[in-house]
PDB file of N, CA and C in Angstrom:
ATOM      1  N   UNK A   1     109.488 111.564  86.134  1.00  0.00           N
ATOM      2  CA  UNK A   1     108.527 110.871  85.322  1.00  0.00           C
ATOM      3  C   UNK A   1     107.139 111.273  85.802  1.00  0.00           C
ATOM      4  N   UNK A   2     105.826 111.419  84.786  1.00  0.00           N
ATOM      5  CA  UNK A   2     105.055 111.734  85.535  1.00  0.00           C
ATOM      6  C   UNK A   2     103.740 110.512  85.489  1.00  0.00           C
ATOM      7  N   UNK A   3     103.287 110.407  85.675  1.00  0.00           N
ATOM      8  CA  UNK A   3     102.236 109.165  85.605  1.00  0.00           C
ATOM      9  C   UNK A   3     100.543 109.796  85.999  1.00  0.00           C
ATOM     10  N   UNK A   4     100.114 109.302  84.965  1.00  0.00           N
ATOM     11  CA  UNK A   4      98.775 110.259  85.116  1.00  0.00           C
ATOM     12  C   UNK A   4      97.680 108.450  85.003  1.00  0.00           C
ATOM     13  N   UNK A   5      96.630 108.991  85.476  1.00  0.00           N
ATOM     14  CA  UNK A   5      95.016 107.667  85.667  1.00  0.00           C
ATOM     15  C   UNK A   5      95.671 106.869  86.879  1.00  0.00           C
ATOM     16  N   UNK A   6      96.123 107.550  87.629  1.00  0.00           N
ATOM     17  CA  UNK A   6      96.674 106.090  88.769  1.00  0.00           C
ATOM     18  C   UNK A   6      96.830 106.846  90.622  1.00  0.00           C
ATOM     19  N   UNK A   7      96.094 108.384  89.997  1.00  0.00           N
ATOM     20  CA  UNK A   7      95.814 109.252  91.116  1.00  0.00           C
ATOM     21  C   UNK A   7      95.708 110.269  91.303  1.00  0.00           C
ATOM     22  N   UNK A   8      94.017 110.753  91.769  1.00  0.00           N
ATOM     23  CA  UNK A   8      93.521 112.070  92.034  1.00  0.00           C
ATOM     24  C   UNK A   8      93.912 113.414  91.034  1.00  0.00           C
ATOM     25  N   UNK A   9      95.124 113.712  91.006  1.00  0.00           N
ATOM     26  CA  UNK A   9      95.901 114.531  90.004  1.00  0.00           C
ATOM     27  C   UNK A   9      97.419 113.543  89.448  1.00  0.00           C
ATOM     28  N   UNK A  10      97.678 114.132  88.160  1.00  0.00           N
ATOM     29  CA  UNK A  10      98.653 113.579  87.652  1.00  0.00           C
ATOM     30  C   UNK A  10     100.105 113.340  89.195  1.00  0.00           C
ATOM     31  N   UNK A  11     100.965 112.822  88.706  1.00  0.00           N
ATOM     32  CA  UNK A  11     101.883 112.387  89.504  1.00  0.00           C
ATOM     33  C   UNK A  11     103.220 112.888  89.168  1.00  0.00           C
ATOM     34  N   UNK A  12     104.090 113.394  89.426  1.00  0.00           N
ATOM     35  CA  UNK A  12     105.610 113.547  89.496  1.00  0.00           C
ATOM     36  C   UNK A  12     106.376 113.279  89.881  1.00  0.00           C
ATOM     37  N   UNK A  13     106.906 111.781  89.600  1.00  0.00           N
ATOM     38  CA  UNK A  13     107.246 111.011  90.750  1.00  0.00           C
ATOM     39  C   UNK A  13     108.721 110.877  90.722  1.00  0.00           C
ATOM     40  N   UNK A  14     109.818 111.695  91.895  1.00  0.00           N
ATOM     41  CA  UNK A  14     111.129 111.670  91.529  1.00  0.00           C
ATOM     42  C   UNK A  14     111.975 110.549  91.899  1.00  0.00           C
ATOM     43  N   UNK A  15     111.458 109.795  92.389  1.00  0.00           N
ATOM     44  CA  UNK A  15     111.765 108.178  93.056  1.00  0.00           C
ATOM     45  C   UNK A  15     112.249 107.742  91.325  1.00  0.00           C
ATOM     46  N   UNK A  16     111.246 107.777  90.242  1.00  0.00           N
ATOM     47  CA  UNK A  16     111.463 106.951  89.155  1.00  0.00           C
ATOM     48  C   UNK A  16     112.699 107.521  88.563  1.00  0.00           C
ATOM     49  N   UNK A  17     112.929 109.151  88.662  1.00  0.00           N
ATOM     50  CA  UNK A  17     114.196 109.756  88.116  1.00  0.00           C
ATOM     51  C   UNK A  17     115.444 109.176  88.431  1.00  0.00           C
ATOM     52  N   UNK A  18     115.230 109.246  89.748  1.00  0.00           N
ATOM     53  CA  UNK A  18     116.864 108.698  90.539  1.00  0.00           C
ATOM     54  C   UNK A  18     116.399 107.413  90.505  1.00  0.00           C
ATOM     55  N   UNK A  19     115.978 106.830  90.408  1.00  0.00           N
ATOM     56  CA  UNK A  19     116.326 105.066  89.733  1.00  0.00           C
ATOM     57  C   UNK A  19     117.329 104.955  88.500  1.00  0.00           C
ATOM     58  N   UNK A  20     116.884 105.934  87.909  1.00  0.00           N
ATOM     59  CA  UNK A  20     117.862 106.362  86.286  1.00  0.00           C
ATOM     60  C   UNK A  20     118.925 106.946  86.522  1.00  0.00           C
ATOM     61  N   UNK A  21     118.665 108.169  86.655  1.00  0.00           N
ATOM     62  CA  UNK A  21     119.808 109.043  87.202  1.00  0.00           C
ATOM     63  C   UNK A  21     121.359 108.863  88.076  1.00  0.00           C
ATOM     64  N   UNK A  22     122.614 108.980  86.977  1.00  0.00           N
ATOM     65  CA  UNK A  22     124.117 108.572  87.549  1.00  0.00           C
ATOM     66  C   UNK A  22     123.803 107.307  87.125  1.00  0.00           C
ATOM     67  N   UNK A  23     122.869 106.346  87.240  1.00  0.00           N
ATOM     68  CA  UNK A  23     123.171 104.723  86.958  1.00  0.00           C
ATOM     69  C   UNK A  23     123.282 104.372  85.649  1.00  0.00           C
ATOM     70  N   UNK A  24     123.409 103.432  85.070  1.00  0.00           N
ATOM     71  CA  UNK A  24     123.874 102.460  83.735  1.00  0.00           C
ATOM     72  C   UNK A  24     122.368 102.046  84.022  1.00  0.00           C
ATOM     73  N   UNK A  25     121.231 102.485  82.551  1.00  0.00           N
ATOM     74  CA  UNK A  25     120.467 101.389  82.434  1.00  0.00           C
ATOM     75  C   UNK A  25     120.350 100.037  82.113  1.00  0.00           C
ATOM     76  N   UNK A  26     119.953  99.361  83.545  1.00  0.00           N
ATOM     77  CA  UNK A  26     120.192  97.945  83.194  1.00  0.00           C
ATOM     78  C   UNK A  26     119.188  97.281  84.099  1.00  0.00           C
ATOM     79  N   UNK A  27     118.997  95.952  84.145  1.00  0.00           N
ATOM     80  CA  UNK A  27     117.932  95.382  84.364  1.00  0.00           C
ATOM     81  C   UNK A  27     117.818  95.801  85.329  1.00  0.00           C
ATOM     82  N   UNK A  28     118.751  95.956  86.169  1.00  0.00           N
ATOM     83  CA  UNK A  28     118.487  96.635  87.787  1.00  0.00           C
ATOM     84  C   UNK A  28     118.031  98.125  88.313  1.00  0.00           C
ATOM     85  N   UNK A  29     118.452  98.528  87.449  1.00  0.00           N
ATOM     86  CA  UNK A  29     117.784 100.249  87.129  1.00  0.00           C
ATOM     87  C   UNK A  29     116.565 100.043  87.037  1.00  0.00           C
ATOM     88  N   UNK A  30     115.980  99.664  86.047  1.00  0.00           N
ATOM     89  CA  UNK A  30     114.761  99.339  85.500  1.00  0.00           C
ATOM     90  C   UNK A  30     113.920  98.892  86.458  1.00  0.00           C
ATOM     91  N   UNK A  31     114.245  97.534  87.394  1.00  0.00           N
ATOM     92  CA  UNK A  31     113.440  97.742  88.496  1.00  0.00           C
ATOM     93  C   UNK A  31     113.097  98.326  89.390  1.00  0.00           C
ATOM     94  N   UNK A  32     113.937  99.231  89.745  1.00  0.00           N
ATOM     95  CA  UNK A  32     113.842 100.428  91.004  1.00  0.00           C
ATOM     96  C   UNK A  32     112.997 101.407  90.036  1.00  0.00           C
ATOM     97  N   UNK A  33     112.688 101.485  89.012  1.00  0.00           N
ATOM     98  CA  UNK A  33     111.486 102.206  88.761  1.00  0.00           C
ATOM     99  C   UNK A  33     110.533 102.095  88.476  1.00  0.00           C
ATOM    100  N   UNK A  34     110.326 100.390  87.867  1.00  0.00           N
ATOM    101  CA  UNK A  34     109.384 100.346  87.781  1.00  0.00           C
ATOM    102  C   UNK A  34     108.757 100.036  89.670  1.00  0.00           C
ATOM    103  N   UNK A  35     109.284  99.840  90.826  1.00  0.00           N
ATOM    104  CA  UNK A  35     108.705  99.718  91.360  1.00  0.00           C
ATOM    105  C   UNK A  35     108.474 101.295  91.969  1.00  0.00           C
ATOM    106  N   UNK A  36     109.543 101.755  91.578  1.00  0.00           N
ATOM    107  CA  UNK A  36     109.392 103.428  92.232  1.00  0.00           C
ATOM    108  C   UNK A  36     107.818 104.008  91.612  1.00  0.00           C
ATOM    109  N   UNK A  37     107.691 103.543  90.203  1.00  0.00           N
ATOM    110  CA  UNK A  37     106.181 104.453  89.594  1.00  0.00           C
ATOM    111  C   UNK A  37     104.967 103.369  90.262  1.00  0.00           C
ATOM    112  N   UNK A  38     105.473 101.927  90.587  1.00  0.00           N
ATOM    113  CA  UNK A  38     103.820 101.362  91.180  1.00  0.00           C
ATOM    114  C   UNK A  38     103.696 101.722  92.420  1.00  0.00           C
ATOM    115  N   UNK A  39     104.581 101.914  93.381  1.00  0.00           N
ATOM    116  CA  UNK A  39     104.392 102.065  94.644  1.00  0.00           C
ATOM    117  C   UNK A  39     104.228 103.879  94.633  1.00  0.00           C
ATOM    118  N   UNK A  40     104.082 104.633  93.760  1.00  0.00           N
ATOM    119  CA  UNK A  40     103.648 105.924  94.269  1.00  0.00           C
ATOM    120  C   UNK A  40     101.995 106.264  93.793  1.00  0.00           C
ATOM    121  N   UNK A  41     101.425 104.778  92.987  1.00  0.00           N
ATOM    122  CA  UNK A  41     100.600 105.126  92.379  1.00  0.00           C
ATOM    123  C   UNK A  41      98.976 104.824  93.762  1.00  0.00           C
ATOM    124  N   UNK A  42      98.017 105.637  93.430  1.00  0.00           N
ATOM    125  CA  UNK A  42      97.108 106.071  94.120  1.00  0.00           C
ATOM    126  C   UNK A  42      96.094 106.016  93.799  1.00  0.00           C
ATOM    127  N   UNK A  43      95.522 104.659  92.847  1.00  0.00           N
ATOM    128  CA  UNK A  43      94.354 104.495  91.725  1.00  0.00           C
ATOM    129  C   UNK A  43      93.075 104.134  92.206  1.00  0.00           C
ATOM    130  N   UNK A  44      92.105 104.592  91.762  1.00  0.00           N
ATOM    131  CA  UNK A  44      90.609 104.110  92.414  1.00  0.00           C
ATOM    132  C   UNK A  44      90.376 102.300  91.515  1.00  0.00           C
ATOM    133  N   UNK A  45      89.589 102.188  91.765  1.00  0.00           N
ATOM    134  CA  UNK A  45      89.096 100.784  90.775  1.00  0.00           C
ATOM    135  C   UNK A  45      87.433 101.858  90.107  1.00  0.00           C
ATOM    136  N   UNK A  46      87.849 101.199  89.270  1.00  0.00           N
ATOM    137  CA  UNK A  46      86.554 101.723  88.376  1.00  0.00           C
ATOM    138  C   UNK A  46      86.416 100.214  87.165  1.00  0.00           C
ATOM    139  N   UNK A  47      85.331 100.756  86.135  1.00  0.00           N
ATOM    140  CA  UNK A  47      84.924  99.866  84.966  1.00  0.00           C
ATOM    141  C   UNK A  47      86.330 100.054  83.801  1.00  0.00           C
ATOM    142  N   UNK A  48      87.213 100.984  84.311  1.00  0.00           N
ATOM    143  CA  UNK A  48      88.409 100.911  83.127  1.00  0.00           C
ATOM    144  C   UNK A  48      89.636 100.188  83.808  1.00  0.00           C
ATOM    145  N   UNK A  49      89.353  99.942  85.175  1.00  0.00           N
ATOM    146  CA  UNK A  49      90.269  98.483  85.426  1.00  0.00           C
ATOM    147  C   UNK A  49      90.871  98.812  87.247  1.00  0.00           C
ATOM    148  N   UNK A  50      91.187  97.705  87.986  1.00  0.00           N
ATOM    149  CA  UNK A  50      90.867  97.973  89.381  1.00  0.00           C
ATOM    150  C   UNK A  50      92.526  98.214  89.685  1.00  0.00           C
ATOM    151  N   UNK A  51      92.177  98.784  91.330  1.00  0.00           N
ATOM    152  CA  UNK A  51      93.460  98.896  91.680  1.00  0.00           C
ATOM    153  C   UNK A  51      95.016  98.313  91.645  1.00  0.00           C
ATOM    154  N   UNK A  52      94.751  97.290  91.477  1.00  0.00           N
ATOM    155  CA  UNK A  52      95.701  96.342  91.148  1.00  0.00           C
ATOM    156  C   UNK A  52      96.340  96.429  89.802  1.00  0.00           C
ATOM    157  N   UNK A  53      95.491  96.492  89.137  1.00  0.00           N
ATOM    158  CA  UNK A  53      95.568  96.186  87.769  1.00  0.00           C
ATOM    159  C   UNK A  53      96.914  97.614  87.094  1.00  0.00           C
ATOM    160  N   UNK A  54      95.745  98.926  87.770  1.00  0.00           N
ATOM    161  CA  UNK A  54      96.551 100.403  87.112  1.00  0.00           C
ATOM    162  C   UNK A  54      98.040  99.896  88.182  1.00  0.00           C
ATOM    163  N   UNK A  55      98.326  99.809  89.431  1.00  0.00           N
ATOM    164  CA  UNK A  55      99.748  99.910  89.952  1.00  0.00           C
ATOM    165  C   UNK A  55     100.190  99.375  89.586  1.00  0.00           C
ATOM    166  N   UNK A  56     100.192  97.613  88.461  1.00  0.00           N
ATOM    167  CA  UNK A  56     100.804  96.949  88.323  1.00  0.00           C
ATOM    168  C   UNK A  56     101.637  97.478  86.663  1.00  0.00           C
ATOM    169  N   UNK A  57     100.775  98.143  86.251  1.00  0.00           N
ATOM    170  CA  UNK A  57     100.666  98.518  84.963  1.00  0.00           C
ATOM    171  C   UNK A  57     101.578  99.583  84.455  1.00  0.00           C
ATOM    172  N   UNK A  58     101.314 100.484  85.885  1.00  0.00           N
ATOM    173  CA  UNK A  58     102.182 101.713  85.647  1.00  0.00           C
ATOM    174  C   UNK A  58     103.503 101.469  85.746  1.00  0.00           C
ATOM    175  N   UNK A  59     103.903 100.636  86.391  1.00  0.00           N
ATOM    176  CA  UNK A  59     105.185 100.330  86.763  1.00  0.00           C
ATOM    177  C   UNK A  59     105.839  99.313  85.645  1.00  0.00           C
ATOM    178  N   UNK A  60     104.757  98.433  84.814  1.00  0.00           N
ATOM    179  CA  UNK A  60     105.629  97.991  83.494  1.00  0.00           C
ATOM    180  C   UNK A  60     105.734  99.069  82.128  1.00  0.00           C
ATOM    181  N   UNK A  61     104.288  99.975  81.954  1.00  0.00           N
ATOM    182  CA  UNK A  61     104.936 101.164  80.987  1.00  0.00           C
ATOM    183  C   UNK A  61     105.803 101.971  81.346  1.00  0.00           C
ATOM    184  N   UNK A  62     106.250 102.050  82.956  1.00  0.00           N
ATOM    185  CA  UNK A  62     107.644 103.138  82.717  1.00  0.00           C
ATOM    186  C   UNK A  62     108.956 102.307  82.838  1.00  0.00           C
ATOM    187  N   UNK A  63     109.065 101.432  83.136  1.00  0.00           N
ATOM    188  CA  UNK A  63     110.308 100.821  82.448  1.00  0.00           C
ATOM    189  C   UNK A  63     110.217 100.435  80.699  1.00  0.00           C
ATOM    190  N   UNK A  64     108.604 100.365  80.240  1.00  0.00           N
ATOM    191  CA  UNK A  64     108.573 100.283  78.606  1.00  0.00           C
ATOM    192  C   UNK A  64     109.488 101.503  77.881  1.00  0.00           C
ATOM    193  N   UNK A  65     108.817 102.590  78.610  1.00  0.00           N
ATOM    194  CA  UNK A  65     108.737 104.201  78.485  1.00  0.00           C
ATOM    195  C   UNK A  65     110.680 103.968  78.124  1.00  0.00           C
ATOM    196  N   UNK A  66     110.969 104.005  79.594  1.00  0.00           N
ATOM    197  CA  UNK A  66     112.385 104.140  79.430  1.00  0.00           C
ATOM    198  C   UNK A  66     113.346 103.101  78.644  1.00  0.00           C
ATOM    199  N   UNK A  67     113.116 101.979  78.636  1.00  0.00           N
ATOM    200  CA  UNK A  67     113.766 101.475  76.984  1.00  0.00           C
ATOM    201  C   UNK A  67     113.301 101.671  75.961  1.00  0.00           C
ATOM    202  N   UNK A  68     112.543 102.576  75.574  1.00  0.00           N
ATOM    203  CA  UNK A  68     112.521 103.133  74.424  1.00  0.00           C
ATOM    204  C   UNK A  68     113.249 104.338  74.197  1.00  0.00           C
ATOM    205  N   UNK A  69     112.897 105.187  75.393  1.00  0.00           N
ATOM    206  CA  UNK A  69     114.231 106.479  75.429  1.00  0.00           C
ATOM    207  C   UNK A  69     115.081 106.060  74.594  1.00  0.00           C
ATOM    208  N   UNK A  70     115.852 104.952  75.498  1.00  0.00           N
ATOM    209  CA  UNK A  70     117.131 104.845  75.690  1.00  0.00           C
ATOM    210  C   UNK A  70     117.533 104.412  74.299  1.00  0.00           C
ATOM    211  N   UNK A  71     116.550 103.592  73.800  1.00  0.00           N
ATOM    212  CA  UNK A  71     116.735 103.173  72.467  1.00  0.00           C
ATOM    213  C   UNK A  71     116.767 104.343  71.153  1.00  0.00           C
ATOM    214  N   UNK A  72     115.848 105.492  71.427  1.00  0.00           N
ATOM    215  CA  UNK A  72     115.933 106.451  70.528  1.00  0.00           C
ATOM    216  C   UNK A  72     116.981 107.444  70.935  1.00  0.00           C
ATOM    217  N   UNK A  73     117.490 107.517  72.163  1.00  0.00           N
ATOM    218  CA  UNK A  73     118.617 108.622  71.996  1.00  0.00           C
ATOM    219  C   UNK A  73     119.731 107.180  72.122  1.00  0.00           C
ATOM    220  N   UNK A  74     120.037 106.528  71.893  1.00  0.00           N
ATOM    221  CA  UNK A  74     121.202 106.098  70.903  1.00  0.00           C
ATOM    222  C   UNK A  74     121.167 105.760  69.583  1.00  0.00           C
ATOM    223  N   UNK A  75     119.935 106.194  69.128  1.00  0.00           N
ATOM    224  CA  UNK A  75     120.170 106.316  67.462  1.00  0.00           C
ATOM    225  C   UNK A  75     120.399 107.528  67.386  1.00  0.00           C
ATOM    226  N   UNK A  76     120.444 108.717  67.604  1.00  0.00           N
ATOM    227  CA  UNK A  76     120.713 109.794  67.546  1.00  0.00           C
ATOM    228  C   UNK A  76     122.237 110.137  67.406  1.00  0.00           C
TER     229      UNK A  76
END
């Protein structure tokens, strides 16, 4: 997964993969990544929102991110 505004250069963070990866998405999956993408994140505070705010953030759009996947490749 990669996560970009939350540090210096974009991010590639393989912690969030293998949260997914071999497992059944399920509520418990979902948390090991979303904490896998806040805890790798590396954000300044600025006027578009403070440190807290981007780590907390990143870590609820990539569990958003990934139930939506999951939702469009089983309509497929």
């Amino acid at each position: 997964m990669a996560l970009g505004a939350v540090a210096p250069p974009f991010l590639l963070v393989k912690e969030c993969a293998d949260a997914l990866i071999g497992s059944k998405v399920d509520d418990h999956a979902l948390e090991r990544l979303a904490a896998a993408a806040s805890a790798a994140c590396r954000p300044i505070d600025d006027k578009r929102g403070t440190k807290e705010y981007r780590i907390k953030v990143a870590g609820v759009l990539a569990r958003r991110t990934a139930v939506e996947a999951l939702a469009r490749a089983r309509q497929n």
